[in-house]
Each structure stands twice: as structure tokens, then as C-alpha cells.
PDB file of N, CA and C in Angstrom:
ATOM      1  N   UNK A   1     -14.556  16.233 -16.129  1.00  0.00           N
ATOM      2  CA  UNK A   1     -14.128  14.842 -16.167  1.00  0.00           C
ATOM      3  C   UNK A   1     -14.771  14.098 -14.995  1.00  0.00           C
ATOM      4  N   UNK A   2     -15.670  12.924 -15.131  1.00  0.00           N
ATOM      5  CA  UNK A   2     -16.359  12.173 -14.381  1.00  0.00           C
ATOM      6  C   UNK A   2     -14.655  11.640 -12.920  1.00  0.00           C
ATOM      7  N   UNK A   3     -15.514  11.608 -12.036  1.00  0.00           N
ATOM      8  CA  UNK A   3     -14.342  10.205 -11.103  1.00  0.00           C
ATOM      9  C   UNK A   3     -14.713   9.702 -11.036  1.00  0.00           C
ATOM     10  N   UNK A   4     -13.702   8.860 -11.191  1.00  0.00           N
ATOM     11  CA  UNK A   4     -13.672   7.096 -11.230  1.00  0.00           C
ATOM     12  C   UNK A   4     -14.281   6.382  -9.929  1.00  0.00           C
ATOM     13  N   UNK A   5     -13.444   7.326  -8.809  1.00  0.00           N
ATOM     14  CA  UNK A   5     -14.223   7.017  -7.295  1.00  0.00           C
ATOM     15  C   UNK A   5     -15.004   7.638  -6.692  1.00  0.00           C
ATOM     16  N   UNK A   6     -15.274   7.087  -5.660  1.00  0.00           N
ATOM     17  CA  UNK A   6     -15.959   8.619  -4.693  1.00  0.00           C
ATOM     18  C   UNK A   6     -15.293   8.645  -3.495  1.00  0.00           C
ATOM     19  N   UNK A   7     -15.397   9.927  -3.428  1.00  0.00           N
ATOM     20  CA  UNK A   7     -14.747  10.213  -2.532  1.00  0.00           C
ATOM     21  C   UNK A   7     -14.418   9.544  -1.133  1.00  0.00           C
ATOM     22  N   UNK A   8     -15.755   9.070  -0.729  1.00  0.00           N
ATOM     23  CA  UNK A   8     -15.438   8.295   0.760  1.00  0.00           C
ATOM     24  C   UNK A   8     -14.314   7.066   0.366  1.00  0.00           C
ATOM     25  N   UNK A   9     -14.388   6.078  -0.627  1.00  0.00           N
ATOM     26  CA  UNK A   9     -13.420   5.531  -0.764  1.00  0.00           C
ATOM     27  C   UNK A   9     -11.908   6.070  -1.010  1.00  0.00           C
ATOM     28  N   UNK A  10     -11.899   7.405  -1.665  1.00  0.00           N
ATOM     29  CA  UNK A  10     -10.137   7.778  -2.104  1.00  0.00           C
ATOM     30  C   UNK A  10     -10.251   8.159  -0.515  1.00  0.00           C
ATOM     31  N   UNK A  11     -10.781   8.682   0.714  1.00  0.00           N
ATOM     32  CA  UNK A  11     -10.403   8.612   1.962  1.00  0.00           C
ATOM     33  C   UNK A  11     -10.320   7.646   2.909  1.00  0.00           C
ATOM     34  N   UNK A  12     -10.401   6.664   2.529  1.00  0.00           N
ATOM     35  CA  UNK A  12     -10.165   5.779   3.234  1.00  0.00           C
ATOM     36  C   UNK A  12      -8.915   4.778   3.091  1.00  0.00           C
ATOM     37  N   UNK A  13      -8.903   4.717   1.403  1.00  0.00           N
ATOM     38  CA  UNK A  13      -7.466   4.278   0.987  1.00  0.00           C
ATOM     39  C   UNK A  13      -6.685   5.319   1.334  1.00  0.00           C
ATOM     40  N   UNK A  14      -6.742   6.908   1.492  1.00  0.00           N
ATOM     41  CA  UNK A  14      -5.653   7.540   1.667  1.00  0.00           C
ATOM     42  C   UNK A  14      -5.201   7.502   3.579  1.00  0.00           C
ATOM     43  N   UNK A  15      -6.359   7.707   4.222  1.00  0.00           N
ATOM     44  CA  UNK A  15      -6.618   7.047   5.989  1.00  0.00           C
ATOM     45  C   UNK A  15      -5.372   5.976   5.761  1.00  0.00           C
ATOM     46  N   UNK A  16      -5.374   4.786   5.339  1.00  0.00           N
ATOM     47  CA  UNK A  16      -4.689   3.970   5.518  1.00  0.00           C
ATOM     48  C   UNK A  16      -3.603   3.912   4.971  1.00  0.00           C
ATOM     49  N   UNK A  17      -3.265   4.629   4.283  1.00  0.00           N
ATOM     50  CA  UNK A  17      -1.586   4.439   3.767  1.00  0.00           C
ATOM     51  C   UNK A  17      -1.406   5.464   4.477  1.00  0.00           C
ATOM     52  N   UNK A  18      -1.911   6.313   5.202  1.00  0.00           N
ATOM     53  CA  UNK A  18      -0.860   7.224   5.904  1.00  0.00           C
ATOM     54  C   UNK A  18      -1.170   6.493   7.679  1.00  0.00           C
ATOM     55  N   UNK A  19      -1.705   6.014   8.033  1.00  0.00           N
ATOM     56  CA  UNK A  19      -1.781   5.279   8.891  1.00  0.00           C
ATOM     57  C   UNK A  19      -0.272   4.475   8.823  1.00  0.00           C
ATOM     58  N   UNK A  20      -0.441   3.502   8.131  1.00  0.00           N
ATOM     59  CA  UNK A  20       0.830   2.485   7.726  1.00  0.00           C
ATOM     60  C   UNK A  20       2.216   2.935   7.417  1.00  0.00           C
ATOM     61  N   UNK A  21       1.953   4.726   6.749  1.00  0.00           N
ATOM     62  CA  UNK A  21       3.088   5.173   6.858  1.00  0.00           C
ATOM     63  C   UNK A  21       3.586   5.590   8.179  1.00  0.00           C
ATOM     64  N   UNK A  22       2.968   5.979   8.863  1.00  0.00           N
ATOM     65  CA  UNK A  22       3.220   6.482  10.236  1.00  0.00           C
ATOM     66  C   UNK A  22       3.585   5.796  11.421  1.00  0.00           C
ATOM     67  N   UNK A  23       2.781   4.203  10.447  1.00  0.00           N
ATOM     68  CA  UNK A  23       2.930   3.791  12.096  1.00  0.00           C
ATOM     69  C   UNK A  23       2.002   3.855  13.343  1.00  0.00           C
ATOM     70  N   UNK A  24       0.957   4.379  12.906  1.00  0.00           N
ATOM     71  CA  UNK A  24       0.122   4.067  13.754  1.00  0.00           C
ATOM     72  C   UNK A  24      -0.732   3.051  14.325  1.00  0.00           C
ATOM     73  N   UNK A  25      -0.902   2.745  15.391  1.00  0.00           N
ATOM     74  CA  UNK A  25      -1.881   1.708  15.827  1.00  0.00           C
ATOM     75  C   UNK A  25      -3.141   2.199  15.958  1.00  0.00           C
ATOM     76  N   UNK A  26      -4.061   1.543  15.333  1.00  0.00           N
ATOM     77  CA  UNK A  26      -5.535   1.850  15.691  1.00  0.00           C
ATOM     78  C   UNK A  26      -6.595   0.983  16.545  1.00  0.00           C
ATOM     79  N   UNK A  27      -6.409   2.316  18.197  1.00  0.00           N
ATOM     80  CA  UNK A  27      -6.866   1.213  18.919  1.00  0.00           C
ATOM     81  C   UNK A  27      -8.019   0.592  18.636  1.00  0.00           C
ATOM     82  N   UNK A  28      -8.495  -0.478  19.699  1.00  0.00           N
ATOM     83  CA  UNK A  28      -9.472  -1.292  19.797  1.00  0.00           C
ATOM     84  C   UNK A  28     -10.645  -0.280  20.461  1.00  0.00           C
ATOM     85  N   UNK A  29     -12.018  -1.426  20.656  1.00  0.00           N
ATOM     86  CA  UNK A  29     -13.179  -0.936  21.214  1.00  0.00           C
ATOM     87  C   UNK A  29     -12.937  -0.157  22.777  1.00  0.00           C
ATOM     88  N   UNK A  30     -12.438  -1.040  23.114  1.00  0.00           N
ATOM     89  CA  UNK A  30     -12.172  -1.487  24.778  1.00  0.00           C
ATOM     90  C   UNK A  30     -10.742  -0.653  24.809  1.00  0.00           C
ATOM     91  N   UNK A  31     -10.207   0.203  23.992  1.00  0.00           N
ATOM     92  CA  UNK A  31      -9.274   1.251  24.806  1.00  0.00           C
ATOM     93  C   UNK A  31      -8.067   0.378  24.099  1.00  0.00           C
ATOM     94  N   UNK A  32      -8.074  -0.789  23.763  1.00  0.00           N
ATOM     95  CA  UNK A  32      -6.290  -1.704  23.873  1.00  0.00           C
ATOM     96  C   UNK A  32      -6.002  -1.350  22.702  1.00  0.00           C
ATOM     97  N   UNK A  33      -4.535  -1.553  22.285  1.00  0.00           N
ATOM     98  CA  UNK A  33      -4.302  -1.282  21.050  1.00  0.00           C
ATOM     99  C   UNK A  33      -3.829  -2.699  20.082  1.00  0.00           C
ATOM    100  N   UNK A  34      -4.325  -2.830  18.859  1.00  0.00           N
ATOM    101  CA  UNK A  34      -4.025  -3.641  17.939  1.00  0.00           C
ATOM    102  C   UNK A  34      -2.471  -3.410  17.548  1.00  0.00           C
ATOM    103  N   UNK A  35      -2.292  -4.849  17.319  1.00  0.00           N
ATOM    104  CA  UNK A  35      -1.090  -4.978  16.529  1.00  0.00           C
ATOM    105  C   UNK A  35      -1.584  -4.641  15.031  1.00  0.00           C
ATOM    106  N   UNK A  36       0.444  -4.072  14.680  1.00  0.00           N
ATOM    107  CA  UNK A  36       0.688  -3.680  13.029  1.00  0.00           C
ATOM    108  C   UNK A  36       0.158  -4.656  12.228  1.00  0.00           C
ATOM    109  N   UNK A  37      -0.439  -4.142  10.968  1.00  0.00           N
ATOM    110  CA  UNK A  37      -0.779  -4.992   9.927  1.00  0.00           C
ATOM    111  C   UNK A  37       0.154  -5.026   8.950  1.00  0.00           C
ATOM    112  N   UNK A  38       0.824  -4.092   9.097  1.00  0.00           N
ATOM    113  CA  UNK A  38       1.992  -3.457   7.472  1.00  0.00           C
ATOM    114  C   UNK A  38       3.906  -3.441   8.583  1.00  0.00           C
ATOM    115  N   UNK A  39       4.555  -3.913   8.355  1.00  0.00           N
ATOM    116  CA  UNK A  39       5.845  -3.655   9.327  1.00  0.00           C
ATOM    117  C   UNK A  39       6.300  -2.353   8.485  1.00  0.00           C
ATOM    118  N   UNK A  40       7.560  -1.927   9.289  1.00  0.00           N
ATOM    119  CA  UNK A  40       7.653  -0.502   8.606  1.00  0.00           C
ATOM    120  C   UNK A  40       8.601  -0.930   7.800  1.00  0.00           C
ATOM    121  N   UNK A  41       9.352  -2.164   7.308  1.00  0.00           N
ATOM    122  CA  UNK A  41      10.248  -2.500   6.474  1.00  0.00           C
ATOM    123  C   UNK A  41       9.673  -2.671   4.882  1.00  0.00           C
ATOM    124  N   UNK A  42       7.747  -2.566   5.557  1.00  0.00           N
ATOM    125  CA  UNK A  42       6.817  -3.435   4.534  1.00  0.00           C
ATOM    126  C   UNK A  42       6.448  -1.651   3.956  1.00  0.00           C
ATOM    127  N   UNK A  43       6.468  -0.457   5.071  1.00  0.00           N
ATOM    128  CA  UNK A  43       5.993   0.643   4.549  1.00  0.00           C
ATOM    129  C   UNK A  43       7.076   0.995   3.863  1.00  0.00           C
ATOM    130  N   UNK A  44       8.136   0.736   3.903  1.00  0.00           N
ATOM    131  CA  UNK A  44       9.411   1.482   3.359  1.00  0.00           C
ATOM    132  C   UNK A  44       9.535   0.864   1.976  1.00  0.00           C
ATOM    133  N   UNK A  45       9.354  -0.144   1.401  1.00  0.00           N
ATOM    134  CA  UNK A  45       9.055  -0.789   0.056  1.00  0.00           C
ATOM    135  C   UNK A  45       8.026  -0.604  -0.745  1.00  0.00           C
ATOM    136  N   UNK A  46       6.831   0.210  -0.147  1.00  0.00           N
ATOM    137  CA  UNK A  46       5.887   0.998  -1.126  1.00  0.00           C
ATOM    138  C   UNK A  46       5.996   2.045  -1.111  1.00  0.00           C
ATOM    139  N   UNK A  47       6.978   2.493  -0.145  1.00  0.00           N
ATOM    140  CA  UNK A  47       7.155   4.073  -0.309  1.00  0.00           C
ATOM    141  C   UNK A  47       8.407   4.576  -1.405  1.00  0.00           C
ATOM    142  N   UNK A  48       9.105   3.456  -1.392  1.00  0.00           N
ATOM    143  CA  UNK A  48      10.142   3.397  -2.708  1.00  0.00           C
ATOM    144  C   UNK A  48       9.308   3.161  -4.166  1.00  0.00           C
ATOM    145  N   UNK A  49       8.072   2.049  -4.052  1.00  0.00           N
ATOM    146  CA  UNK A  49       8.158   2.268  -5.165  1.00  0.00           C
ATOM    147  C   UNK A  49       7.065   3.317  -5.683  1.00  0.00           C
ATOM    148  N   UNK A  50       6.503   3.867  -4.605  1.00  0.00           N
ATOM    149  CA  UNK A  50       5.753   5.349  -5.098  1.00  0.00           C
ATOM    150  C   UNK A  50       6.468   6.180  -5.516  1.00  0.00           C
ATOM    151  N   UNK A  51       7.815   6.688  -4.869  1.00  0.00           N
ATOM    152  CA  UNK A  51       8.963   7.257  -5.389  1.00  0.00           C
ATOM    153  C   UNK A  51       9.138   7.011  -6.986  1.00  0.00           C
ATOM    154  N   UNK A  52       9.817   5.857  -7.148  1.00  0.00           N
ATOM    155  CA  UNK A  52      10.012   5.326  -8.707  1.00  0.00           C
ATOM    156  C   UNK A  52       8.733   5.600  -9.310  1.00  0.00           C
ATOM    157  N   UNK A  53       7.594   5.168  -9.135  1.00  0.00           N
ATOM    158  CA  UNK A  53       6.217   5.712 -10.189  1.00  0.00           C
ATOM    159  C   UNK A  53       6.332   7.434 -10.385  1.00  0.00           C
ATOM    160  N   UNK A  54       6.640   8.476  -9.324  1.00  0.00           N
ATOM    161  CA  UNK A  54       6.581   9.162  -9.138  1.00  0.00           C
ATOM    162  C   UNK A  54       7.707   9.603  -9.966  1.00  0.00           C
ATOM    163  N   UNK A  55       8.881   9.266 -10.298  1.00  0.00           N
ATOM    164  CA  UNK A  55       9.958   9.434 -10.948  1.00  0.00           C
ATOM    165  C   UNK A  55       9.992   9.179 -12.413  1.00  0.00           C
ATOM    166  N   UNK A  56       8.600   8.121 -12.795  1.00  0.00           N
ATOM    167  CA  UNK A  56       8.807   7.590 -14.321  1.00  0.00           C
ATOM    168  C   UNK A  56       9.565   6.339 -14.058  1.00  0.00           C
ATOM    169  N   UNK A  57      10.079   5.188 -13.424  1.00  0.00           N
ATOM    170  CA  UNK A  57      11.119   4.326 -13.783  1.00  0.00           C
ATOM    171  C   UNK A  57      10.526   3.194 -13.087  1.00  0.00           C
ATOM    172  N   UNK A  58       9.139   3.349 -12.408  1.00  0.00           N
ATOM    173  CA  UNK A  58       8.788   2.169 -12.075  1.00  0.00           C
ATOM    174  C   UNK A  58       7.912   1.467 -13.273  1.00  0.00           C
ATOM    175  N   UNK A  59       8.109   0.121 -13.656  1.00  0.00           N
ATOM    176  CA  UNK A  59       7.093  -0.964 -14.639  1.00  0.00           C
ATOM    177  C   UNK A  59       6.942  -2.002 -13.907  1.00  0.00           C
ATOM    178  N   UNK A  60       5.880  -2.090 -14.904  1.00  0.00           N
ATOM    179  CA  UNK A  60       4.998  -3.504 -14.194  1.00  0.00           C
ATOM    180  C   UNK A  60       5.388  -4.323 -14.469  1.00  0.00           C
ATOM    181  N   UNK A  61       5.129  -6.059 -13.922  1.00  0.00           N
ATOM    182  CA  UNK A  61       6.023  -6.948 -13.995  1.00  0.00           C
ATOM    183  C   UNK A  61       6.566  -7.426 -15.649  1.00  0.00           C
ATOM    184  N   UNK A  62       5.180  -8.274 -16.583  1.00  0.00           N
ATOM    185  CA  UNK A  62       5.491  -8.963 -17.687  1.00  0.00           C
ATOM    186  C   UNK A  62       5.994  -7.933 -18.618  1.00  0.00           C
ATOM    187  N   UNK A  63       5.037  -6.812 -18.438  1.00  0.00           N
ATOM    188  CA  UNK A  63       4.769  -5.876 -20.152  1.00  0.00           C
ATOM    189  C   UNK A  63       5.829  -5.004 -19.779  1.00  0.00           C
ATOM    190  N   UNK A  64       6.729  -4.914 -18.705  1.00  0.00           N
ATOM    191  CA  UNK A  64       7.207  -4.057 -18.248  1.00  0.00           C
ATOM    192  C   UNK A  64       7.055  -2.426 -18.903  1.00  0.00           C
ATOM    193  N   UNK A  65       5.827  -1.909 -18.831  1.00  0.00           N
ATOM    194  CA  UNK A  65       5.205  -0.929 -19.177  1.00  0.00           C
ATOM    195  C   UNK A  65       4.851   0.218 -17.825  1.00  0.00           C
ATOM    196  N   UNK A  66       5.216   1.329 -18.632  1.00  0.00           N
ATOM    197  CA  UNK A  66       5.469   1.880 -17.296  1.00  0.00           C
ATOM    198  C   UNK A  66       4.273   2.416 -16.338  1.00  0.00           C
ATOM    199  N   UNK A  67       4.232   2.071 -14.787  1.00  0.00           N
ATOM    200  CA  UNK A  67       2.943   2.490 -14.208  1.00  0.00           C
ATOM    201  C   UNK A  67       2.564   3.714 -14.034  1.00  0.00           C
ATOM    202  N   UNK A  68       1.544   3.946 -13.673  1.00  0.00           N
ATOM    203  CA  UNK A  68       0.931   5.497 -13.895  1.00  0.00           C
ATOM    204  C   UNK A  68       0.066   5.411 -12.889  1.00  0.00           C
ATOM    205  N   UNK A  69      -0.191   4.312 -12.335  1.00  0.00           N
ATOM    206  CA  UNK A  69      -1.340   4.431 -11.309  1.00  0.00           C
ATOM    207  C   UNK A  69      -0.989   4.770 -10.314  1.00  0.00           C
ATOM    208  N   UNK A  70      -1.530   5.072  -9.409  1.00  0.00           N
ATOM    209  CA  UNK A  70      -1.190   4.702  -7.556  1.00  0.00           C
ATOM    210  C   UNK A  70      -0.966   3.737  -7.442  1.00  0.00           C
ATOM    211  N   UNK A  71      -2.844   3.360  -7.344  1.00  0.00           N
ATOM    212  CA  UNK A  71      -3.347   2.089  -6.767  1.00  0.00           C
ATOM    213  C   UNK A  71      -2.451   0.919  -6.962  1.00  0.00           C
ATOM    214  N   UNK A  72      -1.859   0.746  -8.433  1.00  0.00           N
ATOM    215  CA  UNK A  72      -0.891  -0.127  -8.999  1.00  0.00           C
ATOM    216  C   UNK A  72       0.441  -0.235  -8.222  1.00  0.00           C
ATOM    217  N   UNK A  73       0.831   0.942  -8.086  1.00  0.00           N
ATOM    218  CA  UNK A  73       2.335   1.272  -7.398  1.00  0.00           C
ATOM    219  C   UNK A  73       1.991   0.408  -6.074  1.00  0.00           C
ATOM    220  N   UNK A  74       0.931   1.276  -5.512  1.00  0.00           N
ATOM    221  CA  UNK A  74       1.219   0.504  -3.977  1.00  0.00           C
ATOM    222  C   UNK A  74       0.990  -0.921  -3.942  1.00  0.00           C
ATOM    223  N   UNK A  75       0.295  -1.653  -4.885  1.00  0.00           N
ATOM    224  CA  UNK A  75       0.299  -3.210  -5.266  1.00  0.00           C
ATOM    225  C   UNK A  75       1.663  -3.760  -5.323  1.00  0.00           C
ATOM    226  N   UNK A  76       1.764  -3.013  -6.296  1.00  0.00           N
ATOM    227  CA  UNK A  76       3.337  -3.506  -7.151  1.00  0.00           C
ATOM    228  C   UNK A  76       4.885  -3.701  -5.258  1.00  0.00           C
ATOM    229  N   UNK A  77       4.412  -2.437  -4.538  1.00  0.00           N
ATOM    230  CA  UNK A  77       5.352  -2.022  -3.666  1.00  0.00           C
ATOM    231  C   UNK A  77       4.838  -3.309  -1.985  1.00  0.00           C
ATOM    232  N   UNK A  78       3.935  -4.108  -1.939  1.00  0.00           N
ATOM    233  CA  UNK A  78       3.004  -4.512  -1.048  1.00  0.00           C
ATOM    234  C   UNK A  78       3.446  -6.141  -1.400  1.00  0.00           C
ATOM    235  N   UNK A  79       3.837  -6.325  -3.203  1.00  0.00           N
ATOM    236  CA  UNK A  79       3.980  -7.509  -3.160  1.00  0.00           C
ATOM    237  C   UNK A  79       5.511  -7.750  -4.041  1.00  0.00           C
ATOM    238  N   UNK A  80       6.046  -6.954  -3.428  1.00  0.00           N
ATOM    239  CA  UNK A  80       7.789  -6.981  -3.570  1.00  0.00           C
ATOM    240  C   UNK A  80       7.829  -7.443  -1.816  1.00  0.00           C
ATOM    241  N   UNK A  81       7.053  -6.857  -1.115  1.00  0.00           N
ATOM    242  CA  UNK A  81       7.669  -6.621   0.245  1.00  0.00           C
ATOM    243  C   UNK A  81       7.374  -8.261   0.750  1.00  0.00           C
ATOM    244  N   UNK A  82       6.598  -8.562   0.273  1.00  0.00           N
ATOM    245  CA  UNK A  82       5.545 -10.285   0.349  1.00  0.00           C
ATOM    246  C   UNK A  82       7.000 -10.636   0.154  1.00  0.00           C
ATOM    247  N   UNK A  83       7.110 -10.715  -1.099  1.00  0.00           N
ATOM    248  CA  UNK A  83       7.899 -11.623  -1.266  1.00  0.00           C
ATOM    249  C   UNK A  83       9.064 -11.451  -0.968  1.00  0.00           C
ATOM    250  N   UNK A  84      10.025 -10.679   0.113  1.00  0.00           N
ATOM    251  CA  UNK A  84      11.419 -10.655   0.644  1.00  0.00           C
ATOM    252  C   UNK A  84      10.899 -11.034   1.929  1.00  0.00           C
ATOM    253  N   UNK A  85       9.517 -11.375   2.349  1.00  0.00           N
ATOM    254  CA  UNK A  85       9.033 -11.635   3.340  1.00  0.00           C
ATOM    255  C   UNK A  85       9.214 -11.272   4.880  1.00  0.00           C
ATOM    256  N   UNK A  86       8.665  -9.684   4.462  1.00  0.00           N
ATOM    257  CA  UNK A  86       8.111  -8.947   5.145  1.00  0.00           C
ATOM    258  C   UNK A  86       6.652  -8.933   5.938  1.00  0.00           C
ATOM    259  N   UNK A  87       5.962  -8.308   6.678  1.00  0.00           N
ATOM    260  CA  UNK A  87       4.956  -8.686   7.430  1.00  0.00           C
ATOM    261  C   UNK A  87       3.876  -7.696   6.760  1.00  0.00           C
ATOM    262  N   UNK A  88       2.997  -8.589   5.963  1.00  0.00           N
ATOM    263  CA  UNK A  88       2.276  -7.929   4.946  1.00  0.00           C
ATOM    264  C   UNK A  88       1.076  -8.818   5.477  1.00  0.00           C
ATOM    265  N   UNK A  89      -0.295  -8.576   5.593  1.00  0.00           N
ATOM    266  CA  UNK A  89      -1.181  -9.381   5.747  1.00  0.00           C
ATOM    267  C   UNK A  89      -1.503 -10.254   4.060  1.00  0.00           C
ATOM    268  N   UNK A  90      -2.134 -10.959   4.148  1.00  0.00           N
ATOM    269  CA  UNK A  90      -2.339 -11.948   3.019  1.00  0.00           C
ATOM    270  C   UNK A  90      -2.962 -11.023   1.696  1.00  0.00           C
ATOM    271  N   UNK A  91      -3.017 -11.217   0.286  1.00  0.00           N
ATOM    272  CA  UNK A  91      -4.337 -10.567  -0.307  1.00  0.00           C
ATOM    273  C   UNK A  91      -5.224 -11.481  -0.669  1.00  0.00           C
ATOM    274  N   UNK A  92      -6.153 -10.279  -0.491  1.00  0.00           N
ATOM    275  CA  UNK A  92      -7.463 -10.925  -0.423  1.00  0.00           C
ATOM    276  C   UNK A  92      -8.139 -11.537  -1.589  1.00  0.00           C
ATOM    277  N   UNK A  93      -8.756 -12.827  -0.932  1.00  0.00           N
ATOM    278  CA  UNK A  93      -8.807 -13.978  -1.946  1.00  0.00           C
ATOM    279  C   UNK A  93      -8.297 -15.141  -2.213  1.00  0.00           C
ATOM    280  N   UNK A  94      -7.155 -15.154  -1.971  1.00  0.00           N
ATOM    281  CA  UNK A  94      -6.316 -16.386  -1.989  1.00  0.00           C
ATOM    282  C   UNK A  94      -6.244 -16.517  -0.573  1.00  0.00           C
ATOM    283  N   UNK A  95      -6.199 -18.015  -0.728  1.00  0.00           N
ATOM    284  CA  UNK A  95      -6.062 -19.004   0.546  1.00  0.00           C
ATOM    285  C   UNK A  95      -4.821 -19.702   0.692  1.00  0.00           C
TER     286      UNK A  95
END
């Protein structure tokens, strides 16, 4: 079966959700450390709804059809957290 990705990308999306799960800061050039991009109120709402995908009981919004993806879940879990307005950086594209 062909993949869909390659690999350097599924490591880098996976780098960063466990980053965000953890909590880590990734310092700067110069030694300092950056502020959070994800709050952990914001990691704890995609980690629920990876749970529910993971369980069968998470759907998507209109078709409410049930998800199967990751990539989807952690969307789906990134813009629940948006909107109880949590500290989520913007997505990309919209202004």
C-alpha cells in the first residue's frame, strides 16, 4: 500500500503534537525560550477528542459522519478549543 505521506512530514506533525502535549517550550536561537503556542486547556481538548475518534463516537460537524482520520480529529479538537476561546494560534489563511 503506497503512503499518502512521507515520512519527514508524519515526523514533524507527530514532533509537534507531542511537543504541545507536553508542554514544551522550544527554545530560541540565542538560548531564550519562546512562549506557548497551544495552552494546555487548548492540549486537553484535542486530546479528548483523539480519545472519542479513538473510541468510534467522535463526527464531524454537518454530515455528522464518523471521523477516522487523525489529521481531522486534531482539527476538529483545535477548533472546539478556538471557539471556547482558548489560546490557539490563528489557522492559516484567514485574516
Amino acid at each position: 500500500m503506497p503512503r499518502k505521506y512521507s515520512k519527514a512530514s508524519s515526523r514533524k506533525v507527530g514532533r509537534a503534537l507531542h511537543e504541545m502535549k507536553r508542554g514544551e517550550l522550544r527554545s530560541g536561537g540565542s538560548g531564550q525560550q519562546v512562549k506557548r503556542k497551544y495552552s494546555k486547556k487548548a492540549s486537553a481538548t484535542v486530546e479528548r477528542a483523539m480519545k472519542k475518534r479513538k473510541a468510534g463516537t467522535l463526527k464531524s460537524g454537518r454530515s455528522g459522519r464518523k471521523v477516522k482520520s487523525r489529521k481531522q480529529a486534531i482539527a476538529i479538537g483545535l477548533s472546539e478549543a478556538r471557539r471556547a476561546g482558548k489560546k490557539v494560534p490563528k489557522k492559516p489563511g484567514s485574516s
